[in-house]
C-alpha atoms as a PDB file:
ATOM      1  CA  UNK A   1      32.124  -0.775  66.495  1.00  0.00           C
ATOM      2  CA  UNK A   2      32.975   2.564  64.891  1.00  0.00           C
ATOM      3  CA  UNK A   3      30.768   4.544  63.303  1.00  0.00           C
ATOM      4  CA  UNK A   4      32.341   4.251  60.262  1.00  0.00           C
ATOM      5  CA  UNK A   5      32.053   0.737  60.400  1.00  0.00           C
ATOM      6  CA  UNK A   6      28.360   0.998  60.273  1.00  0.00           C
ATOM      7  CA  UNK A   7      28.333   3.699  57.633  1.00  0.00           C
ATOM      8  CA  UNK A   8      29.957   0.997  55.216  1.00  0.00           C
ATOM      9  CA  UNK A   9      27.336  -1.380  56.279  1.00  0.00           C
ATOM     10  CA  UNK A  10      24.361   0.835  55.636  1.00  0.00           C
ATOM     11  CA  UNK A  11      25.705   1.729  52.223  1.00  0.00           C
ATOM     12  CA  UNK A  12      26.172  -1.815  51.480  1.00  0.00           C
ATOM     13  CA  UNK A  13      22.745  -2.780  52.465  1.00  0.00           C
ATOM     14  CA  UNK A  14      21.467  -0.008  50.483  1.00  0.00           C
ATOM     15  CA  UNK A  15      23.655  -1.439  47.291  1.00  0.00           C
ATOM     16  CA  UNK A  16      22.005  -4.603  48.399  1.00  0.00           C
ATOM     17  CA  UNK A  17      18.305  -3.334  48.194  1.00  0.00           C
ATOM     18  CA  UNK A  18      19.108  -1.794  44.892  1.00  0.00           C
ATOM     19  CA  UNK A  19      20.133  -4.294  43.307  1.00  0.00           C
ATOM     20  CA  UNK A  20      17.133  -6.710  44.433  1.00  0.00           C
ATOM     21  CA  UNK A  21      15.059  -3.783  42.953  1.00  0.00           C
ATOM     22  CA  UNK A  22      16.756  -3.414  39.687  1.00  0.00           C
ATOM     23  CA  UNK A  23      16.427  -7.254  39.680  1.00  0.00           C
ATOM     24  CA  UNK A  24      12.805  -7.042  40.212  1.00  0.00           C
ATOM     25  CA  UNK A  25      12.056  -4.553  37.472  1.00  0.00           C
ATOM     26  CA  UNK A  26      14.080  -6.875  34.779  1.00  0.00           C
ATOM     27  CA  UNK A  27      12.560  -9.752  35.607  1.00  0.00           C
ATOM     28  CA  UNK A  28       8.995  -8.100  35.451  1.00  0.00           C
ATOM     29  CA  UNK A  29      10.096  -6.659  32.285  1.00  0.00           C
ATOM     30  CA  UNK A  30      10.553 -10.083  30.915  1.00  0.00           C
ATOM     31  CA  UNK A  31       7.666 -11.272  31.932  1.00  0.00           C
ATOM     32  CA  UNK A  32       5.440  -8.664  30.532  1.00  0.00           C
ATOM     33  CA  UNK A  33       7.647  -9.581  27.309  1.00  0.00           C
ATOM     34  CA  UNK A  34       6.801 -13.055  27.535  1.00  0.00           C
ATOM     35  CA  UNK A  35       2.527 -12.303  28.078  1.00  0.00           C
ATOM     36  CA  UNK A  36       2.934 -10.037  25.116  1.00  0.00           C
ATOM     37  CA  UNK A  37       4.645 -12.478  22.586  1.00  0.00           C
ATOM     38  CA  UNK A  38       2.284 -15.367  23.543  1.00  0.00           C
ATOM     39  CA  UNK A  39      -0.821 -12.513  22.937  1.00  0.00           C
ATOM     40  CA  UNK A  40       0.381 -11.916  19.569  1.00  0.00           C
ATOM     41  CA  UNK A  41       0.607 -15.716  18.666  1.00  0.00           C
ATOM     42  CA  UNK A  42      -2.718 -16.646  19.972  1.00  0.00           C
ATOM     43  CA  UNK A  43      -4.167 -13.385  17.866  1.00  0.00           C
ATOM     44  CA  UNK A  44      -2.091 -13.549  14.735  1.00  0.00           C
ATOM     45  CA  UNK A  45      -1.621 -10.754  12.178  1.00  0.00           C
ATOM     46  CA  UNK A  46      -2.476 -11.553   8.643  1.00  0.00           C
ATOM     47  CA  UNK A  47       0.721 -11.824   6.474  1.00  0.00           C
ATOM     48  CA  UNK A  48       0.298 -13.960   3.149  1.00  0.00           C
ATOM     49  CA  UNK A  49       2.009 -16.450   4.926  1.00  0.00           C
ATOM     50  CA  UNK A  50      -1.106 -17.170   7.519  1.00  0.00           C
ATOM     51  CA  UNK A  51      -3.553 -16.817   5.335  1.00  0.00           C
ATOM     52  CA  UNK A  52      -2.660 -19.562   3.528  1.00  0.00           C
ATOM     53  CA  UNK A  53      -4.232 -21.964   5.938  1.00  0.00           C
ATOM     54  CA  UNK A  54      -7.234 -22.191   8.591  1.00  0.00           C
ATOM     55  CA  UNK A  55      -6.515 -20.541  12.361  1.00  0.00           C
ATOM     56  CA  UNK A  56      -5.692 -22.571  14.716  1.00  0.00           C
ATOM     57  CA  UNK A  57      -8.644 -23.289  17.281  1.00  0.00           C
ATOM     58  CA  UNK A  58      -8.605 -20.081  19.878  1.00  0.00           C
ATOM     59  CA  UNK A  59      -6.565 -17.877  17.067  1.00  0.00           C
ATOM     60  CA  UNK A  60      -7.833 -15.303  15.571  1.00  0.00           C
ATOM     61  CA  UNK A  61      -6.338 -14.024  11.857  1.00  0.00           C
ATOM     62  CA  UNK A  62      -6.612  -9.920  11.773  1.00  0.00           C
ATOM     63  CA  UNK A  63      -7.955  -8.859   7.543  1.00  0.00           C
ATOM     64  CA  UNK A  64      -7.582  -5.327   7.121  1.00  0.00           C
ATOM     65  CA  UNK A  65      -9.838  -4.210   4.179  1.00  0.00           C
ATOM     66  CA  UNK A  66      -9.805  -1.110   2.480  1.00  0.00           C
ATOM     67  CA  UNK A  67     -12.615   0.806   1.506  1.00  0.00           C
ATOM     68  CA  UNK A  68     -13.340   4.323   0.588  1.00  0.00           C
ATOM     69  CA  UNK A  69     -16.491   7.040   2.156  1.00  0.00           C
ATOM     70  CA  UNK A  70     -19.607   4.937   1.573  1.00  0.00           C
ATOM     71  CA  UNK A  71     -21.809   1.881   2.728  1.00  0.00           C
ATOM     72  CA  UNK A  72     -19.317  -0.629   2.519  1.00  0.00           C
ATOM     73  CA  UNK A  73     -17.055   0.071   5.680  1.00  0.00           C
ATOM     74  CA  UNK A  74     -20.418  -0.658   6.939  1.00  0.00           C
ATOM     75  CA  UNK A  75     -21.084  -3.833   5.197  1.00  0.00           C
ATOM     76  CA  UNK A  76     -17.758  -4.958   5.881  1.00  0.00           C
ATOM     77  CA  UNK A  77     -18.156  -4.312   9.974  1.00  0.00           C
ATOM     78  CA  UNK A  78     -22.166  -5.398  10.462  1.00  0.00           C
ATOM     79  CA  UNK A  79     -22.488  -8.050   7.897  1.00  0.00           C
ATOM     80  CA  UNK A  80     -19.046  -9.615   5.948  1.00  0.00           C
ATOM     81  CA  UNK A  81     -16.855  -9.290   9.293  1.00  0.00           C
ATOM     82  CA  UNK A  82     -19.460 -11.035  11.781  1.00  0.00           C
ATOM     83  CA  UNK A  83     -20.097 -13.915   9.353  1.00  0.00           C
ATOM     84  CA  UNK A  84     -16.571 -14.991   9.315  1.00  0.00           C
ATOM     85  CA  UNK A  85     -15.491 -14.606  12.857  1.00  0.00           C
ATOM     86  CA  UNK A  86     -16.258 -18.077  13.466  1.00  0.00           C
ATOM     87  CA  UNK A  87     -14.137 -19.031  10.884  1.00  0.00           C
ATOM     88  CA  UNK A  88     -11.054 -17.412  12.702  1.00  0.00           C
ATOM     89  CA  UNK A  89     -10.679 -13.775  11.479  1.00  0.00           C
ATOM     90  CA  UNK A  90     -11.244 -10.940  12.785  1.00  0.00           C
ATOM     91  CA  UNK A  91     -11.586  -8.095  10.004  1.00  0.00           C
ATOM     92  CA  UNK A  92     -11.578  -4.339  10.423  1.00  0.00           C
ATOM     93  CA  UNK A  93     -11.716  -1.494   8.086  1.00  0.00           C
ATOM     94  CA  UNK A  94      -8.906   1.438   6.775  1.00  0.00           C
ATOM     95  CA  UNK A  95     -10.338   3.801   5.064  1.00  0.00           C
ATOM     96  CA  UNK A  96      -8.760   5.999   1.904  1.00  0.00           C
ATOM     97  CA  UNK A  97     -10.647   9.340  -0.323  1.00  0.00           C
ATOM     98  CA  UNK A  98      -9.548   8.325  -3.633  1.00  0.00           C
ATOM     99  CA  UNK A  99      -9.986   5.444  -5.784  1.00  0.00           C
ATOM    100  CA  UNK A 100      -5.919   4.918  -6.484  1.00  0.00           C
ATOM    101  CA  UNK A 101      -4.537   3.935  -2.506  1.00  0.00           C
ATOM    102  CA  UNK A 102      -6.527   0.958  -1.863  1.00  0.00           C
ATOM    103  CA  UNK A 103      -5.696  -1.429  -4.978  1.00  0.00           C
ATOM    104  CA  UNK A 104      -2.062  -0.382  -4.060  1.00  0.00           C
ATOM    105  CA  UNK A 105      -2.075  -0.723  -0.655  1.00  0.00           C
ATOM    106  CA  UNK A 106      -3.290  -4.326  -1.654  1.00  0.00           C
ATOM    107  CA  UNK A 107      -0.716  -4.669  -3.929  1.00  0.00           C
ATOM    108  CA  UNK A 108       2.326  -3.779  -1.736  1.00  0.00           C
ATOM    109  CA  UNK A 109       0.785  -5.780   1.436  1.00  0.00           C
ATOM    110  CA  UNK A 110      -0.389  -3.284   3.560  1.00  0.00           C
ATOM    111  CA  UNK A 111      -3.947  -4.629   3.420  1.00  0.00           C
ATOM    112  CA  UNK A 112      -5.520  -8.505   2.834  1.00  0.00           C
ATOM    113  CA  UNK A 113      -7.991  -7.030   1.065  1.00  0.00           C
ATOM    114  CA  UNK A 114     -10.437  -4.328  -0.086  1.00  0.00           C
ATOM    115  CA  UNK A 115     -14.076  -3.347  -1.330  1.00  0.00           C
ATOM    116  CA  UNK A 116     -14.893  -0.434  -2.488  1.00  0.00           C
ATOM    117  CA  UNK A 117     -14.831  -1.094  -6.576  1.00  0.00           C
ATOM    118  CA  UNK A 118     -16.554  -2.773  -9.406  1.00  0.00           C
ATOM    119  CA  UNK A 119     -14.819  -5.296 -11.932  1.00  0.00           C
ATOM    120  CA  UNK A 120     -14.578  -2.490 -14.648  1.00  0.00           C
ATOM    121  CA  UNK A 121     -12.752  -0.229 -12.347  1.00  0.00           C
ATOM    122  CA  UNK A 122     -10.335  -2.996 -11.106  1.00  0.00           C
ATOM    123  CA  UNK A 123      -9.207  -4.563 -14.755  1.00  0.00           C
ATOM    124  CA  UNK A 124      -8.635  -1.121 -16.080  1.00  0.00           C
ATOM    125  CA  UNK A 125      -6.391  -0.536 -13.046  1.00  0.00           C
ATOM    126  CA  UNK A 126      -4.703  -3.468 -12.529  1.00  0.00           C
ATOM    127  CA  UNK A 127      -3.733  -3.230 -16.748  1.00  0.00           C
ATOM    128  CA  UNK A 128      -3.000   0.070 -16.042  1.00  0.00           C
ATOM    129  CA  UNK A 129      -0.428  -0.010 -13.250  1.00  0.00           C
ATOM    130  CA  UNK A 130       0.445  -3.849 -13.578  1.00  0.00           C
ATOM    131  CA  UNK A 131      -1.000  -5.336 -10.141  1.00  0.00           C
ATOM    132  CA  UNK A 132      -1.939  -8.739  -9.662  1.00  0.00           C
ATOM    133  CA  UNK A 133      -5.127  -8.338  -8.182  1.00  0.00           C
ATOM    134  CA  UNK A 134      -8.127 -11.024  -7.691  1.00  0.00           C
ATOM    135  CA  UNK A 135     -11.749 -10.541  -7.104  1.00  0.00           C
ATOM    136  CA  UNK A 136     -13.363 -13.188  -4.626  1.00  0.00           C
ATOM    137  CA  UNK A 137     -17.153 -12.127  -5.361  1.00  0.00           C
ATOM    138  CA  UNK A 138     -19.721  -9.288  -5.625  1.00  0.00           C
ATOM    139  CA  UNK A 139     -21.553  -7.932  -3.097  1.00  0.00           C
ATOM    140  CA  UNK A 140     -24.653  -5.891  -3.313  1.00  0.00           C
ATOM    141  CA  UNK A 141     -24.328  -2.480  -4.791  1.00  0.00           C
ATOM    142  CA  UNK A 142     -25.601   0.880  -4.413  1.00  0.00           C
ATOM    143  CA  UNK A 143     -25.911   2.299  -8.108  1.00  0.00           C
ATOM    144  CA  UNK A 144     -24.504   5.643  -9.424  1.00  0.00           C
ATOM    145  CA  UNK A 145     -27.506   8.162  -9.524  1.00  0.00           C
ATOM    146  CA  UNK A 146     -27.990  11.277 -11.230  1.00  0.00           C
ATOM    147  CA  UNK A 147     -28.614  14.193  -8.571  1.00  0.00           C
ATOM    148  CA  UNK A 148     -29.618  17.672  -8.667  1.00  0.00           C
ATOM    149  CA  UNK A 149     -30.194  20.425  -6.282  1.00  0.00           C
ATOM    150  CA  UNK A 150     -32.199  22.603  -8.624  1.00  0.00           C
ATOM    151  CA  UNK A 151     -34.256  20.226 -10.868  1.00  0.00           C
ATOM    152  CA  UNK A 152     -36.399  17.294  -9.610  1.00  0.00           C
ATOM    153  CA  UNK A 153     -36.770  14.927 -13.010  1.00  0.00           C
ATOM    154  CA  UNK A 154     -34.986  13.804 -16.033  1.00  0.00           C
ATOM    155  CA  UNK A 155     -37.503  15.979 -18.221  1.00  0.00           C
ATOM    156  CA  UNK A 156     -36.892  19.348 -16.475  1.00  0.00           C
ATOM    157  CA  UNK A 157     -33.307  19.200 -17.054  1.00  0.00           C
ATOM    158  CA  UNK A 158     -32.720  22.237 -19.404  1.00  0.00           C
ATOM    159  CA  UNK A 159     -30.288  23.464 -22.431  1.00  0.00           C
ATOM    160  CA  UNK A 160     -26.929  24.331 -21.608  1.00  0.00           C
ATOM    161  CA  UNK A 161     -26.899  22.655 -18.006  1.00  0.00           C
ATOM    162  CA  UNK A 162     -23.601  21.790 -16.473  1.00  0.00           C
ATOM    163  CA  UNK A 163     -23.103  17.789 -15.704  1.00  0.00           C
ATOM    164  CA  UNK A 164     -20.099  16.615 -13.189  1.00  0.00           C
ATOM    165  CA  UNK A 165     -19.201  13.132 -13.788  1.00  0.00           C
ATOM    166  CA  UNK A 166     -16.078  11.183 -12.155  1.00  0.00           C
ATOM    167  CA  UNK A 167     -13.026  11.778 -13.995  1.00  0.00           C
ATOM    168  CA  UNK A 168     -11.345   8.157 -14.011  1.00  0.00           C
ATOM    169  CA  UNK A 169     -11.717   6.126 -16.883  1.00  0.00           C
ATOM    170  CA  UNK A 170     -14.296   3.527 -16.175  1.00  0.00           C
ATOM    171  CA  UNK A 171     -16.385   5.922 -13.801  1.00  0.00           C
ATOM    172  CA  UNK A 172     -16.470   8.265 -16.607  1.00  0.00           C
ATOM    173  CA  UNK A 173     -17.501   5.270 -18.874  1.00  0.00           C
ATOM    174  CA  UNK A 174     -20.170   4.368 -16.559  1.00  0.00           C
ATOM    175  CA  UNK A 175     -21.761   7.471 -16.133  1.00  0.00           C
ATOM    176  CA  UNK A 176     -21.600   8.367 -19.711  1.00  0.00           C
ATOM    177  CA  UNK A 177     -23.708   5.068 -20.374  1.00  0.00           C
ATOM    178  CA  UNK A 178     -26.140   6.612 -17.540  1.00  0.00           C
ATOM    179  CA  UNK A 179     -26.825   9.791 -19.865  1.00  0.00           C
ATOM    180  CA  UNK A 180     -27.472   7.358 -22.593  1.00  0.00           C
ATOM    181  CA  UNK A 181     -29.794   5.255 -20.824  1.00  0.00           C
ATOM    182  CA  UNK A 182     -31.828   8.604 -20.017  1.00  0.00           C
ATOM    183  CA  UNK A 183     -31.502   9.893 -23.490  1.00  0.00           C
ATOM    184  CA  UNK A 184     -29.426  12.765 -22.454  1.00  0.00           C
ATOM    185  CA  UNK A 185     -26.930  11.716 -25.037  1.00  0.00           C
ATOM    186  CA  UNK A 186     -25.968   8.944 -27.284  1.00  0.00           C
ATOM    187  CA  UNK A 187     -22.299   7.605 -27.935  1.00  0.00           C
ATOM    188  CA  UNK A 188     -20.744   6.808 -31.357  1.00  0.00           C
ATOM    189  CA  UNK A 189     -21.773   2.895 -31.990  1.00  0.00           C
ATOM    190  CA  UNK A 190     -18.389   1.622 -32.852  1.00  0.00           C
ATOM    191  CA  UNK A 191     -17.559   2.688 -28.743  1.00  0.00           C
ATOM    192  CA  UNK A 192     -16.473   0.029 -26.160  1.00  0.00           C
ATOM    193  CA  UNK A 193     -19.282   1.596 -23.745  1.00  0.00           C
ATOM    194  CA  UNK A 194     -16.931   0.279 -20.866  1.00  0.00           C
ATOM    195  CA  UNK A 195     -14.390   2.528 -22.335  1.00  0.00           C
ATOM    196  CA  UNK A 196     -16.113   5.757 -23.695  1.00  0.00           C
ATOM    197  CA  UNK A 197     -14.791   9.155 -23.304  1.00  0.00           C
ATOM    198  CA  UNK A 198     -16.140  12.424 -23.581  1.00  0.00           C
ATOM    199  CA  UNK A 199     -15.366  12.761 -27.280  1.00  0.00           C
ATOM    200  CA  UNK A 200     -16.824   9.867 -27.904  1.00  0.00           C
ATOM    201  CA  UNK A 201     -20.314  11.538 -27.532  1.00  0.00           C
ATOM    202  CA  UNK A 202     -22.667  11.154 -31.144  1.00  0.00           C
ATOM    203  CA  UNK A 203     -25.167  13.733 -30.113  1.00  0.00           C
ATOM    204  CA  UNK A 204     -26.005  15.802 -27.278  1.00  0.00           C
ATOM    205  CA  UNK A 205     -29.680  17.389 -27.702  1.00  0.00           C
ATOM    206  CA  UNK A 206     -29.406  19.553 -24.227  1.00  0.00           C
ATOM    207  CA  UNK A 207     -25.975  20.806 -25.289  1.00  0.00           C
ATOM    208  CA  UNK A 208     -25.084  19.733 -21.592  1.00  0.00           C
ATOM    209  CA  UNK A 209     -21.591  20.915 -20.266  1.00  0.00           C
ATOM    210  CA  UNK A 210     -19.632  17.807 -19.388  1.00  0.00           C
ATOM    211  CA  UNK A 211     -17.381  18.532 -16.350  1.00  0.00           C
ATOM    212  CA  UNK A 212     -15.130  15.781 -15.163  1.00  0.00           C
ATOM    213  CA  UNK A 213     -14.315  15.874 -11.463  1.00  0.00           C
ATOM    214  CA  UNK A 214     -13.108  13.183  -9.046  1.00  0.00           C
ATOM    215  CA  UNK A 215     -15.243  10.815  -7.880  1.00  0.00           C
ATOM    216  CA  UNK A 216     -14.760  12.072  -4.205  1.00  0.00           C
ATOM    217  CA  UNK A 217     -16.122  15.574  -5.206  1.00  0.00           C
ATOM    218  CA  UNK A 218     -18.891  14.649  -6.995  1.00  0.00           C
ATOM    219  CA  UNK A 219     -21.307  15.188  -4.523  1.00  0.00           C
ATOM    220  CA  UNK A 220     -20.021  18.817  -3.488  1.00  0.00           C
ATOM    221  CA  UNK A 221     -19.985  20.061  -6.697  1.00  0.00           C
ATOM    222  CA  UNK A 222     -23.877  19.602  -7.083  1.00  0.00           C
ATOM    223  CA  UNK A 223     -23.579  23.608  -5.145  1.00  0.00           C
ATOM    224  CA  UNK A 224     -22.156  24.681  -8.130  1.00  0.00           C
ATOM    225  CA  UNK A 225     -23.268  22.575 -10.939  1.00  0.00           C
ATOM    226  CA  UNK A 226     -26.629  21.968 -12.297  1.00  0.00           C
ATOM    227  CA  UNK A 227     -26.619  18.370 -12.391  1.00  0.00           C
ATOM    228  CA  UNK A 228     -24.016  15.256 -10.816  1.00  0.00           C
ATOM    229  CA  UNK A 229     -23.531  11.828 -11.506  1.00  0.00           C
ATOM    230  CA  UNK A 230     -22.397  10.384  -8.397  1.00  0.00           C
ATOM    231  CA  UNK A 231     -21.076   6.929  -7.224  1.00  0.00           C
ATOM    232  CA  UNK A 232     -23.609   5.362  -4.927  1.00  0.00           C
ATOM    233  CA  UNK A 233     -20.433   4.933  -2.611  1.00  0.00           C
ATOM    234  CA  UNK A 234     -19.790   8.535  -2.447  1.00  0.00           C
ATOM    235  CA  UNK A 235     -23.728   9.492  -2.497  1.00  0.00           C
ATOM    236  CA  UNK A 236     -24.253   7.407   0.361  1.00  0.00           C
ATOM    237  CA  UNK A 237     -21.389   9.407   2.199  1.00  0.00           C
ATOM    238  CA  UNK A 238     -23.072  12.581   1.664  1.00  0.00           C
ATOM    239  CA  UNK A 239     -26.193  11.713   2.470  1.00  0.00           C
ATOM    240  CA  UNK A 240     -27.718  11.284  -0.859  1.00  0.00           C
ATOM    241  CA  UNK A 241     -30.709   8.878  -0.777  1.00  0.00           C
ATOM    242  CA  UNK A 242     -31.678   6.997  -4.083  1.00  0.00           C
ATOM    243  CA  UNK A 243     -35.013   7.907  -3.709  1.00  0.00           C
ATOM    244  CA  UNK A 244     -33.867  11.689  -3.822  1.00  0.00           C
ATOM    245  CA  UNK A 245     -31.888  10.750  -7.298  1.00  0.00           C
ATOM    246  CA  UNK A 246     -33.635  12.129 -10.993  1.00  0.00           C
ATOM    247  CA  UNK A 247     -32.836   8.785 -11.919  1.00  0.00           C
ATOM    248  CA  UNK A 248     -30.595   5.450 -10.820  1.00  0.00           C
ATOM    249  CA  UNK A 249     -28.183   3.502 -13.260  1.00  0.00           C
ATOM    250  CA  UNK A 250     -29.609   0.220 -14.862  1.00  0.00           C
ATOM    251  CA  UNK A 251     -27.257  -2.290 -13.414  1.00  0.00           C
ATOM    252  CA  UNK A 252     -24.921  -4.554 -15.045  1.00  0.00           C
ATOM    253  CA  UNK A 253     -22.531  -7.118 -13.933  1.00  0.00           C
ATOM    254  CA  UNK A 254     -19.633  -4.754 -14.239  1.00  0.00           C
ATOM    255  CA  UNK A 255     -20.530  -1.969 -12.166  1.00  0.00           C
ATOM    256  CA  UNK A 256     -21.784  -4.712  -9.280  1.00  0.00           C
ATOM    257  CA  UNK A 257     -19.215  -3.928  -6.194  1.00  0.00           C
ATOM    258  CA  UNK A 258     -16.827  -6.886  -5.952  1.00  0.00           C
ATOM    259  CA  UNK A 259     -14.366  -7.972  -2.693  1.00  0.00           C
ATOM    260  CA  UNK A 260     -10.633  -8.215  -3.684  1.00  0.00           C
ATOM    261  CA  UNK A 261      -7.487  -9.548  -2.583  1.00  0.00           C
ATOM    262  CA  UNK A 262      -4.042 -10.256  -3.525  1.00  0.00           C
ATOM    263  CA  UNK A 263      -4.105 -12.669  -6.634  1.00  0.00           C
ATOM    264  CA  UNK A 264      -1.653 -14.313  -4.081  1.00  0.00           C
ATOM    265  CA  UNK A 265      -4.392 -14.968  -1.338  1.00  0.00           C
ATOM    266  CA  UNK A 266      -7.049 -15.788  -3.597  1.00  0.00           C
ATOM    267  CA  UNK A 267      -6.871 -19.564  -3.066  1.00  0.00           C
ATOM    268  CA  UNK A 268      -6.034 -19.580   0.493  1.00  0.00           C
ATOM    269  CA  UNK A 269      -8.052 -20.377   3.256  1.00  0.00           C
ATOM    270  CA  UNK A 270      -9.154 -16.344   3.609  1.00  0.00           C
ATOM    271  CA  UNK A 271      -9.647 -16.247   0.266  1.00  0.00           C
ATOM    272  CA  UNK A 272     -12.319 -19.555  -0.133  1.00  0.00           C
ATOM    273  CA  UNK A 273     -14.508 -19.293   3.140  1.00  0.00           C
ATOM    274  CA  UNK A 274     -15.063 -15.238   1.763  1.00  0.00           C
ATOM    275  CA  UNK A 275     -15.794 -16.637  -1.799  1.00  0.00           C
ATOM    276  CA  UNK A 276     -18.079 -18.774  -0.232  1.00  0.00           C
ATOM    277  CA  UNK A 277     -19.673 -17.005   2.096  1.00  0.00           C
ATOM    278  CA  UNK A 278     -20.121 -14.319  -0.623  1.00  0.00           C
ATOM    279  CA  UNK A 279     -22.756 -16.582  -2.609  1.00  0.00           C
ATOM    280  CA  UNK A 280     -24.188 -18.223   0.792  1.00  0.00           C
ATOM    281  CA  UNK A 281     -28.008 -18.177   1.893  1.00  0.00           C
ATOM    282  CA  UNK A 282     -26.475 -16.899   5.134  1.00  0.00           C
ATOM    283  CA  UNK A 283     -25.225 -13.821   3.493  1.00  0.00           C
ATOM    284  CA  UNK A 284     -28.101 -13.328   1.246  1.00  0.00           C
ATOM    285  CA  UNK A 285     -30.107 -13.112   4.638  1.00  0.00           C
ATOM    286  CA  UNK A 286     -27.853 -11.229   6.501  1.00  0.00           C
ATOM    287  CA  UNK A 287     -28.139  -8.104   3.605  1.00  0.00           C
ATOM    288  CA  UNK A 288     -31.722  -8.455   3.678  1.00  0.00           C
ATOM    289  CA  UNK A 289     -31.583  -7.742   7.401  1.00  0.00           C
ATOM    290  CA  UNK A 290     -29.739  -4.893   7.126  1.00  0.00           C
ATOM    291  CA  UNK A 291     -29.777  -1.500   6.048  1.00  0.00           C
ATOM    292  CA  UNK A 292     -28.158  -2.675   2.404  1.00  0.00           C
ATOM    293  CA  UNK A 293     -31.656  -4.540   1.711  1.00  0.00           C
ATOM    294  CA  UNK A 294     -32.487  -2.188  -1.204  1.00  0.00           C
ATOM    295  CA  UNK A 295     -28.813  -2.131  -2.799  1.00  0.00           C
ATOM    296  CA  UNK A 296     -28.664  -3.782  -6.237  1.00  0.00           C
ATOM    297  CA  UNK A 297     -28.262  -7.603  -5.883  1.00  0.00           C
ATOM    298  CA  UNK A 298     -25.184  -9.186  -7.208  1.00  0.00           C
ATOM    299  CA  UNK A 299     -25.587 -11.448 -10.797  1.00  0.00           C
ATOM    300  CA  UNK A 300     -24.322 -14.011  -9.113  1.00  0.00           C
ATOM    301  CA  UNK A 301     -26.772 -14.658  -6.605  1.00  0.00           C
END
């Protein structure tokens, strides 16, 4: 046999080998394909086509659920998400620093749902930008409190003192109903308090400097303000404690927190075991375990 004879066979063999190889890989590559696809089916994504109906048994339906800097991320991942797990979803928060992303998010189908906004809030928003947006329930709600770094009551605010408030419509509403319910102003009686602006102030006896400032900076602004009105959502994120407040809001049904979805979604099976479980002796027990056992309670409990 020459030696070129064997050369050929070596090479071949080699050919051979790397072929099996290449074979290998592929078929590995397939499999891991195959794992993966069967993964996703057993843990489905939420799409307002599944969430129309119960998961199967062993499924699991992802929710993701907006929320903005606060307590309710929290709620969401120690009390609402555990509660429905058994029911076959598996919910997990995003989080956004404005009060505009999450109801559009919603909207568009990025998220199943979100909490982080009273019923005011959401029907001047969804009127306003023309979203088709449902709530499913309240929850319990941390109240907007008036803070201040230099004075410690009501009584010792003085003459002249600046006042942040949040700048979006129903915020600013709210908070200008706060002053009123401390006496700090009054509004013009013909007002839709839900609606009330700055020049819809009557009297002002402190001559108090109204500032308007986003919601999100509410709480840094008491450094350079006298006095803030901030969203217990955004208080709670800074480490404001109600007990620390001059005074908390007197709560009605429309500032209570409320969990939303996609007008859509609201009747599907998502949509009624949250409604349920938002009004459930379960739930109400859960909160009172938890670190949201002083938060306002909802009207409808």
């Amino acid at each position: 046999m020459s030696i070129f004879t064997t050369n050929n066979r070596n090479r071949d063999a080699r050919r051979h080998s790397s072929r099996v190889v290449v074979n290998a890989k592929r078929i590995a590559a397939a499999a891991l394909a195959m794992i993966t696809l069967a993964s996703a089916a057993a843990c489905g994504s939420a799409s307002s086509d599944n969430l129309s109906s119960a998961p199967k048994k062993s499924q699991t339906t992802k929710i993701v659920v907006g929320v903005c800097p606060g307590p309710y991320g929290d709620m969401v991942n120690k009390v609402i998400a555990p509660l429905l797990k058994d029911d076959g979803y598996e919910l997990s928060t995003k989080l956004f620093n404005d009060y505009v992303q999450p109801n559009k998010a919603l909207a568009s189908g990025s998220l199943q749902a979100n909490l982080f906004q009273h019923s005011n809030y959401l029907n001047k928003f969804k009127a306003d930008n023309n979203l088709a947006l449902t709530p499913l329930g309240q929850v319990p709600t941390l109240g907007l409190g008036i803070y201040s770094h230099k004075y410690k009551s009501v009584s010792e605010i003085k003459d002249g003192s600046t006042v942040s408030i949040a700048s979006d419509g129903s915020n600013l509403a709210r908070s200008l109903g706060v002053l009123e319910q401390q006496k700090l102003v009054t509004l013009k009686g013909n007002v839709d308090p839900t609606k009330a602006t700055v020049n819809d102030i009557a009297t002002n006896p402190k001559n108090l400097v109204i500032k308007p400032l986003d919601a999100a900076q509410l709480a840094r602004s008491l450094s350079t303000v006298d006095v803030s009105l901030v969203p217990g959502n955004f208080a709670w994120a800074a480490g404001l404690k109600p007990k620390e407040a001059l005074a908390m809001e007197k709560q009605s049904e429309g500032v209570i927190n409320i969990f939303v979805v996609n007008t859509k979604d609201a009747n599907s099976d998502f949509g009624k075991k949250t409604k349920a479980l938002l009004v459930s002796d379960k739930f109400k027990k859960a909160i009172a375990n938890s670190e949201f056992a002083d938060f306002g309670k909802p009207t409808t409990w």
